[in-house]
Protein backbone atom coordinates (compact mmCIF):
# COMPACT_ATOMS: atom_id res chain seq x y z
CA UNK A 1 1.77 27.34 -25.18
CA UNK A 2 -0.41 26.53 -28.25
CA UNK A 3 2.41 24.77 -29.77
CA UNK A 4 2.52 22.73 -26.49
CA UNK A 5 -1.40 21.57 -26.64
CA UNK A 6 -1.05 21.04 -29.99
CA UNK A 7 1.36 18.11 -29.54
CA UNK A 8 -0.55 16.76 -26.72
CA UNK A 9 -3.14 16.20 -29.36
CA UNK A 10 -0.75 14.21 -31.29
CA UNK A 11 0.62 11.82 -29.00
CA UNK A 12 -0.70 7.97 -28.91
CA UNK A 13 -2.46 7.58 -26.50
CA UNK A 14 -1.24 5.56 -23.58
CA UNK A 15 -1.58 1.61 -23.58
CA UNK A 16 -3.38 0.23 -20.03
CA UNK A 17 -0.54 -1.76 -18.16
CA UNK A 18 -1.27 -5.09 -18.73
CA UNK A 19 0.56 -8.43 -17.13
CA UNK A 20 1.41 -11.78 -18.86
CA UNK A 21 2.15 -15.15 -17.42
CA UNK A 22 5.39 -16.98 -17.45
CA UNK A 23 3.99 -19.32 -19.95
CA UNK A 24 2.77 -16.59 -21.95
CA UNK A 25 6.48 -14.66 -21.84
CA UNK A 26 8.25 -18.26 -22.47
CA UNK A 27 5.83 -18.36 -25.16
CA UNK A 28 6.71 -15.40 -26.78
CA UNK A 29 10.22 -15.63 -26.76
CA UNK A 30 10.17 -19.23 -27.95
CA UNK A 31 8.82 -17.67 -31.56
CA UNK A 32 11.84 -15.56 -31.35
CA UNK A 33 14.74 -17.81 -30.66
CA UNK A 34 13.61 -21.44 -31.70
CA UNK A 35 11.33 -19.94 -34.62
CA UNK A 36 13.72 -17.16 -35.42
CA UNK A 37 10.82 -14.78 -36.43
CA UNK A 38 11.96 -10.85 -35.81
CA UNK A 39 10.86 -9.11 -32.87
CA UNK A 40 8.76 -7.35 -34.25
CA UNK A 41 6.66 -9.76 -36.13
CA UNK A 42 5.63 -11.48 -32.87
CA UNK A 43 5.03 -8.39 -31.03
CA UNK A 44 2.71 -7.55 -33.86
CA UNK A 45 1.27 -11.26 -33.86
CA UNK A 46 0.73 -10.89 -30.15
CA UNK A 47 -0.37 -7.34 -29.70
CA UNK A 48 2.89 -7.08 -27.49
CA UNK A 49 4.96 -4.15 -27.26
CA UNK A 50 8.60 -4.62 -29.46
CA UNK A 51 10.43 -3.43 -25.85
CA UNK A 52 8.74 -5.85 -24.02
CA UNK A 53 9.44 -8.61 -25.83
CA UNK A 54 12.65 -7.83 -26.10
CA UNK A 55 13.05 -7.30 -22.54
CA UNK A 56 12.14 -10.36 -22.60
CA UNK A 57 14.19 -12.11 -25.34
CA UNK A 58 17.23 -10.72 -23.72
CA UNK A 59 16.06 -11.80 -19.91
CA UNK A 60 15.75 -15.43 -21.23
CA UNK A 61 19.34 -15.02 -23.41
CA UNK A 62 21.11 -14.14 -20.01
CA UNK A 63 19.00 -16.92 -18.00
CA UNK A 64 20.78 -19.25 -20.36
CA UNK A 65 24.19 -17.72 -20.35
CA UNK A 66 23.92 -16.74 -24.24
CA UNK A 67 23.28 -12.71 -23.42
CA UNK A 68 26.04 -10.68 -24.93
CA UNK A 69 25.33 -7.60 -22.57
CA UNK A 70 25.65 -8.69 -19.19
CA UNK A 71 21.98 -8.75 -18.59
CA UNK A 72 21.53 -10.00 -14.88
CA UNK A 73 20.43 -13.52 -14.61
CA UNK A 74 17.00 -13.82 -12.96
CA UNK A 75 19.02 -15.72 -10.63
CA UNK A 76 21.30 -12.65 -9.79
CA UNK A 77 18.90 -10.03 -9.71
CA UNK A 78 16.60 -12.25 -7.40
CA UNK A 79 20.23 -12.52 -5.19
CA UNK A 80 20.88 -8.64 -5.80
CA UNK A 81 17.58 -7.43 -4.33
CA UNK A 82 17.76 -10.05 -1.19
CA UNK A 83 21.72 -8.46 -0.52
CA UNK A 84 20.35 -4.46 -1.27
CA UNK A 85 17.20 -5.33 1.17
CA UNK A 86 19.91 -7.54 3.72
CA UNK A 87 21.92 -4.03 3.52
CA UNK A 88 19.05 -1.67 4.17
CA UNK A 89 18.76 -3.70 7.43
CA UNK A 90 21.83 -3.83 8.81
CA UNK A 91 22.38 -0.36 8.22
CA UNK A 92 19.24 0.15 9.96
CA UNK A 93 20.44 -2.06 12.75
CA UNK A 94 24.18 -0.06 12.77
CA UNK A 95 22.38 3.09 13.26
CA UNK A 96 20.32 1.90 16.39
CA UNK A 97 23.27 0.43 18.08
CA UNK A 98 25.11 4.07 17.63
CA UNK A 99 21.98 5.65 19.21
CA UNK A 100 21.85 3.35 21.99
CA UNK A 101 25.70 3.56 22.76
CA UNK A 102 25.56 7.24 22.42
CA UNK A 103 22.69 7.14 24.83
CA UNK A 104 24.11 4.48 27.49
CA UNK A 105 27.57 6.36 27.52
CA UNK A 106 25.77 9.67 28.29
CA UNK A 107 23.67 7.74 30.86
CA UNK A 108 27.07 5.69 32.59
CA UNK A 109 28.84 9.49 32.20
């Protein structure tokens, strides 16, 4: 257990969640693609984590069909969520419709 506290002690701490405009994000990528400075440099520049920026490097790659992963267009996972919610619904909706059968043969029975 002292082992365990000990490398508590260690650890960075934590950065506050912070949020960033579209401008600022477009922005940011734009010194990585059209300046072709590293990753890293502009997350440095911008006090940015490297992962987020190149969460969002790779967002605006697949936004302009030039991602080499599959990465989900904005357009897609905007779609995506709408169909998953759509589906949550009509399952929903399925599951009523059994009850009330259930319940209106039992009644007419």
């Amino acid at each position: 257990m002292g082992m365990e506290t000990e490398q508590k002690k260690q650890r960075k701490p934590q950065r506050p969640r912070r949020s960033f405009t579209d401008e600022f994000k477009a922005s940011a990528v734009a010194l990585v693609l059209k300046e072709k400075r590293s990753i890293t440099r502009v997350s440095k520049d911008l006090d940015l984590t490297a992962s987020a920026l190149g969460k969002w490097v790779e967002q605006s790659r697949a936004d302009t069909g030039k991602s080499s992963r599959g990465t989900l267009t904005t357009d897609e996972k905007e779609e995506l969520a709408r169909l998953r919610k759509e589906n949550r619904e009509l399952r929903l909706e399925r599951e009523i419709l059994k009850k009330a059968a259930a319940f209106f043969a039992k009644e007419n029975g």
